[in-house]
C-alpha atoms as a PDB file:
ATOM      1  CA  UNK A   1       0.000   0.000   0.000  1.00  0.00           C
ATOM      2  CA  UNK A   2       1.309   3.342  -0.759  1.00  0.00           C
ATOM      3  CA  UNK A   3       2.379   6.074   1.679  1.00  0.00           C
ATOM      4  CA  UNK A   4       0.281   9.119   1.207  1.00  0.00           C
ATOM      5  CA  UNK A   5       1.887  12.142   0.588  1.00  0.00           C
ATOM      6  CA  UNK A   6       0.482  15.836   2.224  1.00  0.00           C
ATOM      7  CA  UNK A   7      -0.610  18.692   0.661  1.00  0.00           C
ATOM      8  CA  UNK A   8       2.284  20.498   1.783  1.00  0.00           C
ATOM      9  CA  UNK A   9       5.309  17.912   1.151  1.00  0.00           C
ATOM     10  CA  UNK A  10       4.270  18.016  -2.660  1.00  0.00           C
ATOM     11  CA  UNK A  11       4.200  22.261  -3.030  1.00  0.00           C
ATOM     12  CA  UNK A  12       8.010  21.654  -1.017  1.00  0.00           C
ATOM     13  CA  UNK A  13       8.753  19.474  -3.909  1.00  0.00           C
ATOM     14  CA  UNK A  14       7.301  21.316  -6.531  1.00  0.00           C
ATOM     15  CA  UNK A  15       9.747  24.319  -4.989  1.00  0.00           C
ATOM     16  CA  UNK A  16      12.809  22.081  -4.803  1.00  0.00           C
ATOM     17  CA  UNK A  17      12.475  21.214  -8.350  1.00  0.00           C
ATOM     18  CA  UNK A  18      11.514  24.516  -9.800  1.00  0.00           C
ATOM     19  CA  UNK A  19      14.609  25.887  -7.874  1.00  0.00           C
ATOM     20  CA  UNK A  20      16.545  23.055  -9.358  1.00  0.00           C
ATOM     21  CA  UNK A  21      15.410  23.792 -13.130  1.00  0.00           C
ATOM     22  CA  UNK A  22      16.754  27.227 -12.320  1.00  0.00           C
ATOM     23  CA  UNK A  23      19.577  26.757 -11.437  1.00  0.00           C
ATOM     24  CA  UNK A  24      19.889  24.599 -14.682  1.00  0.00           C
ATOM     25  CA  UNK A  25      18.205  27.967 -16.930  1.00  0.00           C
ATOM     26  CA  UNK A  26      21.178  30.188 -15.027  1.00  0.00           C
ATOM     27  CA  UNK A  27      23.882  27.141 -16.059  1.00  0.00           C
ATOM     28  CA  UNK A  28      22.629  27.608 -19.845  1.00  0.00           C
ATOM     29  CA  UNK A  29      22.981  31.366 -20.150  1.00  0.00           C
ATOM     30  CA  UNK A  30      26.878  31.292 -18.572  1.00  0.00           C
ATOM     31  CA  UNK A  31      27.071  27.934 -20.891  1.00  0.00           C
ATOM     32  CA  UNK A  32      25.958  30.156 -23.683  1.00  0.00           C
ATOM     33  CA  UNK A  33      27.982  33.658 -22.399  1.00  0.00           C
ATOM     34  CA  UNK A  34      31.010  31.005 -22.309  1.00  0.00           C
ATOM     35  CA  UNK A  35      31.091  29.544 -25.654  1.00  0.00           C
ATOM     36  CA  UNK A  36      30.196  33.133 -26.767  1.00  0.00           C
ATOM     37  CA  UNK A  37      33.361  34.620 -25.332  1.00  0.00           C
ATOM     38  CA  UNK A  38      35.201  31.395 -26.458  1.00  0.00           C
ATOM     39  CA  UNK A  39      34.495  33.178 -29.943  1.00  0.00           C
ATOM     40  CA  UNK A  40      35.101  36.157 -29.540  1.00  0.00           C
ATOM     41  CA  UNK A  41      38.654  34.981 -28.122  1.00  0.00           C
ATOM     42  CA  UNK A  42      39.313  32.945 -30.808  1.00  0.00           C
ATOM     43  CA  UNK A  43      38.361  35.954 -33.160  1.00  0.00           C
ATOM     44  CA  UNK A  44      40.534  38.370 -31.189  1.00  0.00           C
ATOM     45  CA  UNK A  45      43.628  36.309 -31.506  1.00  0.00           C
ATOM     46  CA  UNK A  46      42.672  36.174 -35.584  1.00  0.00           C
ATOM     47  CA  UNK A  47      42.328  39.829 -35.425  1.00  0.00           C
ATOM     48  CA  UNK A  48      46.112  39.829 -33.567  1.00  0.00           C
ATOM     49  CA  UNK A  49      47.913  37.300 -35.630  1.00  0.00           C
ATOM     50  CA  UNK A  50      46.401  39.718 -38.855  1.00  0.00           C
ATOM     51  CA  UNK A  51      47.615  42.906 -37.176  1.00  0.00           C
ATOM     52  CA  UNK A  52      50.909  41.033 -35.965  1.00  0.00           C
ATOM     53  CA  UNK A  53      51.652  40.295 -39.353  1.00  0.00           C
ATOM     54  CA  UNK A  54      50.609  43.576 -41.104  1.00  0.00           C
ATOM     55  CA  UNK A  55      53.140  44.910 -38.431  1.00  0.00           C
ATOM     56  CA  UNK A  56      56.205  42.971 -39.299  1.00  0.00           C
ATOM     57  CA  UNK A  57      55.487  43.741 -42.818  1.00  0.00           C
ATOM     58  CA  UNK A  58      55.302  46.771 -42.038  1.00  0.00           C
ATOM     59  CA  UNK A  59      58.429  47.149 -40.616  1.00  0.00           C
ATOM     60  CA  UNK A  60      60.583  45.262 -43.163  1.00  0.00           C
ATOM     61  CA  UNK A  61      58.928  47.957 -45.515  1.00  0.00           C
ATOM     62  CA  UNK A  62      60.159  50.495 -43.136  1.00  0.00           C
ATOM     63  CA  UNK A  63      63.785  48.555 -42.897  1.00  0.00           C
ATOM     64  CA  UNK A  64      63.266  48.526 -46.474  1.00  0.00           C
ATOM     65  CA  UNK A  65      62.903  52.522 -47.307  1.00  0.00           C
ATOM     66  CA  UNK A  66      65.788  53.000 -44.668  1.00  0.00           C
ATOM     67  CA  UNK A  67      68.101  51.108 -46.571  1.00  0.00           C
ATOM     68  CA  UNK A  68      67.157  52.871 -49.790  1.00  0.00           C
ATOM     69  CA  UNK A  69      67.307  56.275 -48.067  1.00  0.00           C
ATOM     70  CA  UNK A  70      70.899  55.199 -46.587  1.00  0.00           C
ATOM     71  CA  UNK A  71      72.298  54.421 -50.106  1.00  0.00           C
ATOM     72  CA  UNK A  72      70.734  57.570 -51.884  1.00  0.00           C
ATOM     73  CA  UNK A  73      72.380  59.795 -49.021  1.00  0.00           C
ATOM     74  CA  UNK A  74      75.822  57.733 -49.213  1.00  0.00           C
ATOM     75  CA  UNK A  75      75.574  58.032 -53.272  1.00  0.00           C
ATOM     76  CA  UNK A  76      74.635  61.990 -52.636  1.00  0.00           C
ATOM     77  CA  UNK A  77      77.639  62.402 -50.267  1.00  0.00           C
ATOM     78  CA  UNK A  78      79.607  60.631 -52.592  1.00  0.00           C
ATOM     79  CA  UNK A  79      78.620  62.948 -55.609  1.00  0.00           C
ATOM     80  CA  UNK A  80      79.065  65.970 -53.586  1.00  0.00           C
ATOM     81  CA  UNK A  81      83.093  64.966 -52.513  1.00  0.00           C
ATOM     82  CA  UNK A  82      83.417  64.356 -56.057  1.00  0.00           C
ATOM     83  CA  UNK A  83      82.258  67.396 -57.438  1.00  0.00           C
ATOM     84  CA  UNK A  84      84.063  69.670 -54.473  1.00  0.00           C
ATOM     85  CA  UNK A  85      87.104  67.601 -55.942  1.00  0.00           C
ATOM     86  CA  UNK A  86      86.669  68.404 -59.506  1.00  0.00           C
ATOM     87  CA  UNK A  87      86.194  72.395 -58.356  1.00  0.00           C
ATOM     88  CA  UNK A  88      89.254  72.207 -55.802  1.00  0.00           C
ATOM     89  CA  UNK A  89      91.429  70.740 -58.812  1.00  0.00           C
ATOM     90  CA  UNK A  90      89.709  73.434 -60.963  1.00  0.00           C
ATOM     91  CA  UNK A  91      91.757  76.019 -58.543  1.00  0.00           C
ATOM     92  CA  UNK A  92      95.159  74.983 -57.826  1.00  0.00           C
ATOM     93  CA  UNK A  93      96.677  77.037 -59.543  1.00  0.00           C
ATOM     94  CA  UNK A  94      95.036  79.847 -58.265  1.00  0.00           C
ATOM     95  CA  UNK A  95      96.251  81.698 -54.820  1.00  0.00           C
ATOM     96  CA  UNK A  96      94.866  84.733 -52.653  1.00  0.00           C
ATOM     97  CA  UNK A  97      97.005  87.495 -51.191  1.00  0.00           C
ATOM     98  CA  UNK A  98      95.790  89.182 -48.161  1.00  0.00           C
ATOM     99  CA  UNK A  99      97.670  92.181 -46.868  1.00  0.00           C
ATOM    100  CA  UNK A 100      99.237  93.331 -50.271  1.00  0.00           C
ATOM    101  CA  UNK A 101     100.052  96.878 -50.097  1.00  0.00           C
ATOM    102  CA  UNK A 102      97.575  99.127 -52.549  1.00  0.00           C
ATOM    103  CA  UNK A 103      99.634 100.369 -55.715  1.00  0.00           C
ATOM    104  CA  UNK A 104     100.962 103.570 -55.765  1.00  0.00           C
ATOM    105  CA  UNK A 105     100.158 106.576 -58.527  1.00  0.00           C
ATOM    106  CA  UNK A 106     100.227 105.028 -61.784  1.00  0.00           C
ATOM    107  CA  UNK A 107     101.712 101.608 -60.332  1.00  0.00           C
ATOM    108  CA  UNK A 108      99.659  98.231 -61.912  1.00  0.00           C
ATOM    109  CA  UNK A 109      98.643  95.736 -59.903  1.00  0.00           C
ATOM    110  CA  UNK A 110     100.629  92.866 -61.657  1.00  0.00           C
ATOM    111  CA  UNK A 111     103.567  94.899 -61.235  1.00  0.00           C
ATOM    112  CA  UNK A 112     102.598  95.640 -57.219  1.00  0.00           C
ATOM    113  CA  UNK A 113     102.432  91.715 -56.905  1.00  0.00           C
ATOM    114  CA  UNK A 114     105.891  90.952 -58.935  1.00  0.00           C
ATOM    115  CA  UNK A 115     107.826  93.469 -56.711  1.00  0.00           C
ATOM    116  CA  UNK A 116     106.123  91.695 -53.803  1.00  0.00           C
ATOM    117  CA  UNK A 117     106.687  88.563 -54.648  1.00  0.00           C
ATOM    118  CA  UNK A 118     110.378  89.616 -55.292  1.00  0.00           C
ATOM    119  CA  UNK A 119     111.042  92.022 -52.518  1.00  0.00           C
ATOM    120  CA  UNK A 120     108.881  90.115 -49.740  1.00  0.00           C
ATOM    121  CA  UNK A 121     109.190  86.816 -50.774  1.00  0.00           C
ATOM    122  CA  UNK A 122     112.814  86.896 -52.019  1.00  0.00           C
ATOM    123  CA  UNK A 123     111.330  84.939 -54.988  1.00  0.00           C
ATOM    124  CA  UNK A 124     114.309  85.788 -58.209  1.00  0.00           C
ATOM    125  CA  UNK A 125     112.745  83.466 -60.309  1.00  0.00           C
ATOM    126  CA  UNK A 126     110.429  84.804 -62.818  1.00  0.00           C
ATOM    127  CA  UNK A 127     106.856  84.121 -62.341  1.00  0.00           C
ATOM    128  CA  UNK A 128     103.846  84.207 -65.171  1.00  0.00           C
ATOM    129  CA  UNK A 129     100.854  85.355 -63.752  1.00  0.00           C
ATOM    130  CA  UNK A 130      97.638  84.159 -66.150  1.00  0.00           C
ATOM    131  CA  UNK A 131      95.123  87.001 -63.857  1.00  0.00           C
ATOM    132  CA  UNK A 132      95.158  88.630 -61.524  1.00  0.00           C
ATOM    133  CA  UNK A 133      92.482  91.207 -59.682  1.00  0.00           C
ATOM    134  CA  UNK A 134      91.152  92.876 -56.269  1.00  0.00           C
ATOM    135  CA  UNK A 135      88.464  91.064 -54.533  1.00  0.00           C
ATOM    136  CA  UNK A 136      85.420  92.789 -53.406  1.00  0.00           C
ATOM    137  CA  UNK A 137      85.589  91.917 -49.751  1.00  0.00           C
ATOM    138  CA  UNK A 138      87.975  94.399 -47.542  1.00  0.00           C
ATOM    139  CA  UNK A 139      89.764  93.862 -44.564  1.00  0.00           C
ATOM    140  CA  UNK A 140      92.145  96.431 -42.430  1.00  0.00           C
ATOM    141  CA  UNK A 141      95.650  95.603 -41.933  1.00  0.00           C
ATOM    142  CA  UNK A 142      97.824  97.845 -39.354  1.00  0.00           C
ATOM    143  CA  UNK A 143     100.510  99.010 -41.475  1.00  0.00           C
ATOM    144  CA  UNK A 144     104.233 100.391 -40.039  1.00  0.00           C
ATOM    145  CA  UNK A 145     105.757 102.957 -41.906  1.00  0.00           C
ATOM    146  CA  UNK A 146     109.530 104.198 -42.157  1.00  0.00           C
ATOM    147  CA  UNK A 147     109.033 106.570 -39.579  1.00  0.00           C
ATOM    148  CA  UNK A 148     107.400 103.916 -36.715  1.00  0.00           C
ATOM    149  CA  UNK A 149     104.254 105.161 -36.693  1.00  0.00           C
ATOM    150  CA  UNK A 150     100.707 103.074 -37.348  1.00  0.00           C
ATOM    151  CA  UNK A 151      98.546 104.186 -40.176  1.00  0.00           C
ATOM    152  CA  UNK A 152      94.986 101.786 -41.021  1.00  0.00           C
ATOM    153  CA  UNK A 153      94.976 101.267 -44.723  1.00  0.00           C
ATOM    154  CA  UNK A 154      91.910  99.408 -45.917  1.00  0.00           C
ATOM    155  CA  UNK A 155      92.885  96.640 -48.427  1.00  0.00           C
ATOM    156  CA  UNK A 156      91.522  94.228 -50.956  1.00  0.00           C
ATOM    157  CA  UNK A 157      92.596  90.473 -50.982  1.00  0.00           C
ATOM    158  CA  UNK A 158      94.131  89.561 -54.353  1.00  0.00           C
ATOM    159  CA  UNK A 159      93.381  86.598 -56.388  1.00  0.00           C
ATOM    160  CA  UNK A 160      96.183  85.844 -58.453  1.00  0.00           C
ATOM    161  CA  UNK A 161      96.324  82.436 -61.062  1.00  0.00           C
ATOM    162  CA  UNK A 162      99.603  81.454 -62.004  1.00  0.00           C
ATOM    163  CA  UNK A 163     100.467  79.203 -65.281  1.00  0.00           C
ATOM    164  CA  UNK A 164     101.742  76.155 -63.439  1.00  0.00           C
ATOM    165  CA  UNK A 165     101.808  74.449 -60.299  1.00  0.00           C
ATOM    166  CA  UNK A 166     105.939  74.866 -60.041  1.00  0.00           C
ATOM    167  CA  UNK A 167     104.962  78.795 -59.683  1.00  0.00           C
ATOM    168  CA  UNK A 168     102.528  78.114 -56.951  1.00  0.00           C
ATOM    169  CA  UNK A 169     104.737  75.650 -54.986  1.00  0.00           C
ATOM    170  CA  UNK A 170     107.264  78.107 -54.860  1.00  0.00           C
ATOM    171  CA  UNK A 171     105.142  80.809 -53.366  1.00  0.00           C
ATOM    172  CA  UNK A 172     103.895  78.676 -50.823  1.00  0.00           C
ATOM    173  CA  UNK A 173     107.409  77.591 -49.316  1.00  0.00           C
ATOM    174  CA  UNK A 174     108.094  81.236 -49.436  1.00  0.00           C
ATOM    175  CA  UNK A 175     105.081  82.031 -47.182  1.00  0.00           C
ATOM    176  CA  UNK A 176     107.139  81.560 -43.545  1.00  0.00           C
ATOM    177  CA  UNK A 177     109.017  84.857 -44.961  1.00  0.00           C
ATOM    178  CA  UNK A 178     105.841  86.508 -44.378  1.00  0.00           C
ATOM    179  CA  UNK A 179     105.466  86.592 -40.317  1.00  0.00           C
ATOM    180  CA  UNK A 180     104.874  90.098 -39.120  1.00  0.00           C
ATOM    181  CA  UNK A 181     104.254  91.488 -42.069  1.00  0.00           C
ATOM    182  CA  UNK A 182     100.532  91.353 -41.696  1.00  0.00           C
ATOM    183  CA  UNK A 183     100.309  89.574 -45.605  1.00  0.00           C
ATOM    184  CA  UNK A 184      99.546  86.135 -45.934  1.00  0.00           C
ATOM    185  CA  UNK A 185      98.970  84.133 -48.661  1.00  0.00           C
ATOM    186  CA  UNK A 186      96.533  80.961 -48.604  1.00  0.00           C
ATOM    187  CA  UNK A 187      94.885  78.722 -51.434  1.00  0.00           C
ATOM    188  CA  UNK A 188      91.866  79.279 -53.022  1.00  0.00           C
ATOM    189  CA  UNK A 189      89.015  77.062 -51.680  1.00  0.00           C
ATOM    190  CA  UNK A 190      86.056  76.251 -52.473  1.00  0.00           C
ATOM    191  CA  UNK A 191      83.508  78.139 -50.549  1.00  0.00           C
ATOM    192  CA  UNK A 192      82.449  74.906 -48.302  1.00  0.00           C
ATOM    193  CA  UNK A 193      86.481  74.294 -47.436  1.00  0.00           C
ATOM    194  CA  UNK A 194      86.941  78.000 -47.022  1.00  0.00           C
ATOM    195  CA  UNK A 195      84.441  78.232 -43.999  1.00  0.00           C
ATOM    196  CA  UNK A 196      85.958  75.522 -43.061  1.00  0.00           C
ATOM    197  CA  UNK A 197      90.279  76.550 -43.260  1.00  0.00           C
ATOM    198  CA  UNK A 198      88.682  80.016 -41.365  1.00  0.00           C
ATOM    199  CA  UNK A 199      87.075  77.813 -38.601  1.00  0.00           C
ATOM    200  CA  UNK A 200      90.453  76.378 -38.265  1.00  0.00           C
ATOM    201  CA  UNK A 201      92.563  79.194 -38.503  1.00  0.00           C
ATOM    202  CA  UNK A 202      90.012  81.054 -35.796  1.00  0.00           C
ATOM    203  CA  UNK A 203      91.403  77.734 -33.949  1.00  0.00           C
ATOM    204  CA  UNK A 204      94.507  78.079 -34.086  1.00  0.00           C
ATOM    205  CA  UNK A 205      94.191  81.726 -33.303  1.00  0.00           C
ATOM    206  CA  UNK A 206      92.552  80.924 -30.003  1.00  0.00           C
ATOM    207  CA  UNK A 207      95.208  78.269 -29.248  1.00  0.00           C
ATOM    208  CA  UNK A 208      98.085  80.496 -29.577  1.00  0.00           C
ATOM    209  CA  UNK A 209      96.245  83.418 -27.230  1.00  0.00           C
ATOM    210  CA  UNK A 210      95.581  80.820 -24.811  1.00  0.00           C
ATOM    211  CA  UNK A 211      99.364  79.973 -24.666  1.00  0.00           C
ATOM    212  CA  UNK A 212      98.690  76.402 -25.163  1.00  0.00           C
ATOM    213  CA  UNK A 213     100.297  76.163 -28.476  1.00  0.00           C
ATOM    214  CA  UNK A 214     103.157  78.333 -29.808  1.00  0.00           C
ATOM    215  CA  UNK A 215     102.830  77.489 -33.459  1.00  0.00           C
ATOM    216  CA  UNK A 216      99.968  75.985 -35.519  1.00  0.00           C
ATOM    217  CA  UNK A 217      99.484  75.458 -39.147  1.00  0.00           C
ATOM    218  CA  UNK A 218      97.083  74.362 -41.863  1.00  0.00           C
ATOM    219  CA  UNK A 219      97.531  70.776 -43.725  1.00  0.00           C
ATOM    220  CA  UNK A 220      95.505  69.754 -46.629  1.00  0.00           C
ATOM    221  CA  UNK A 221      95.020  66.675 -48.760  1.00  0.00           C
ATOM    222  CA  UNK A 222      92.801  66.924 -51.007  1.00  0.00           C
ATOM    223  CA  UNK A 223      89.426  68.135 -49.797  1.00  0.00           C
ATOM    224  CA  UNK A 224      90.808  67.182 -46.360  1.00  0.00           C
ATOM    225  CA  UNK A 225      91.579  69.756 -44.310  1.00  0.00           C
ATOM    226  CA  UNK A 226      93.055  69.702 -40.393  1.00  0.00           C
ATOM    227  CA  UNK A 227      95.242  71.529 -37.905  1.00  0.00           C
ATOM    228  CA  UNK A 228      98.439  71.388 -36.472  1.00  0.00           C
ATOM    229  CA  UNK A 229     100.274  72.188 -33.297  1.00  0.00           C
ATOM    230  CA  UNK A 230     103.759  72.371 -32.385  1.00  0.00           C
ATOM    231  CA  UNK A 231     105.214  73.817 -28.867  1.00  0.00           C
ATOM    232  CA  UNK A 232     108.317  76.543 -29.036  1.00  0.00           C
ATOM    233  CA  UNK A 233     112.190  74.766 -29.803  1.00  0.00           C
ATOM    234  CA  UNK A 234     110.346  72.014 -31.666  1.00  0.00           C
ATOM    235  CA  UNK A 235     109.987  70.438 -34.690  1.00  0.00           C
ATOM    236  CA  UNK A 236     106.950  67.748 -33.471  1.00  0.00           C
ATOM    237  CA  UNK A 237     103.820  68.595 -35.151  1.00  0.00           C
ATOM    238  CA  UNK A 238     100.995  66.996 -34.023  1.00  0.00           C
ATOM    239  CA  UNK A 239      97.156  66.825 -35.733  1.00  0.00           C
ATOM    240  CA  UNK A 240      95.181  68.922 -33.363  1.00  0.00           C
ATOM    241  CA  UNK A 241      91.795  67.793 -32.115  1.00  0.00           C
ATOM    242  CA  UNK A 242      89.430  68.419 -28.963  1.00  0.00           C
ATOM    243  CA  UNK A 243      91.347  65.704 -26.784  1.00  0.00           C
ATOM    244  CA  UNK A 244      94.777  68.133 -26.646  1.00  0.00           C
ATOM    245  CA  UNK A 245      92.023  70.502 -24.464  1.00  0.00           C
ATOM    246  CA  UNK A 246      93.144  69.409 -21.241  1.00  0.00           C
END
């Protein structure tokens, strides 16, 4: 025979159950929310391994267009040295005077710069001058006459182009017969190694003011150009750079 079962016991079942099947509805929706963000995940990382990739393409493209850039601007630089080259050789036979006395009454200026060269230099040897001319820029030289006293005189650097390189070698070993005279005689550059011989002759300058260097100079090879130093009673030059500071 079969227990009966009250009123009551059956509406505490009918609760246990319904709680039960919602518990189960709740364990669908975070079964569904899971398997939903399962996708999305496995989209995401899609989405990354895409955007990963674009990126390293990207930056061989970039690697790429740096390499190209690199060898334009070493061809450029290359181009460049070769046509300052072609310009320097264009001018070696050419020289500037600064500090040549103006001419006097009907005196020429070739003939100013052959006494000069003569007188000053102690240069006998005939020279052949192709041109010669004042350059527009001025600068003011303190000049000592007979009597001792200073006079300013405002003068004109002189470019002067000789026939051959002999002619211009021998002016330039003559050039040490120049100190205290207030002339000087240099090479003529082209405008890019001019800045740069005045840079290092403002250098030099400073040097010998600051008593760290009795005697400097100017070298050159080519379109090379660099100073250097040499103390009082000797004959050791040395290349001058930012390290002989201390």
């Amino acid at each position: 025979m079969m227990a009966s079962v009250s009123k009551k016991d059956f509406e505490d079942f009918k609760v246990s159950i319904n709680a039960k099947l919602m518990k189960l509805d709740k364990l669908d929706i975070i079964l569904a929310n899971q398997n939903e963000l399962s996708l999305r995940f496995v989209s995401l990382k899609a989405d990354i391994e895409v955007i990963k990739s674009d990126g390293i393409e990207r930056g061989n493209r970039i690697r790429e267009l740096e390499s190209q850039l690199n060898a334009h601007k070493a061809s450029c630089e290359l181009l460049s040295k070769e046509l300052l080259l072609v310009d320097l050789k264009s001018r070696k036979k050419n020289l500037i005077i600064h500090g040549l006395r103006n001419e006097k009454g009907n005196q020429t200026l070739e003939s100013n710069v052959k006494s000069w060269i003569s007188d000053t230099l102690r240069i006998s040897s005939p020279i052949t001058i192709d041109n010669l001319y004042r350059l527009g820029s001025k600068t003011s030289n303190n000049i000592t006459t007979r009597r001792g006293s200073s006079k300013t005189e405002t003068l004109k650097p002189v470019f002067l182009s000789l026939s051959n390189d002999k002619d211009v070698q021998l002016i330039m070993r003559n050039v040490g017969k120049l100190k205290g005279s207030g002339a000087r005689v240099v090479s003529d550059l082209p405008p890019k190694l001019n800045d740069i011989r005045n840079n290092l002759l403002a250098k030099a300058k400073g040097l010998r003011e600051a008593g760290k260097w009795e005697s400097s100079r100017i070298k050159q090879k080519g379109a090379d150009l660099w100073l250097e130093v040499c103390h009082l009673n000797s004959d050791k030059w040395i290349k001058y750079d930012d390290q002989h500071e201390a």
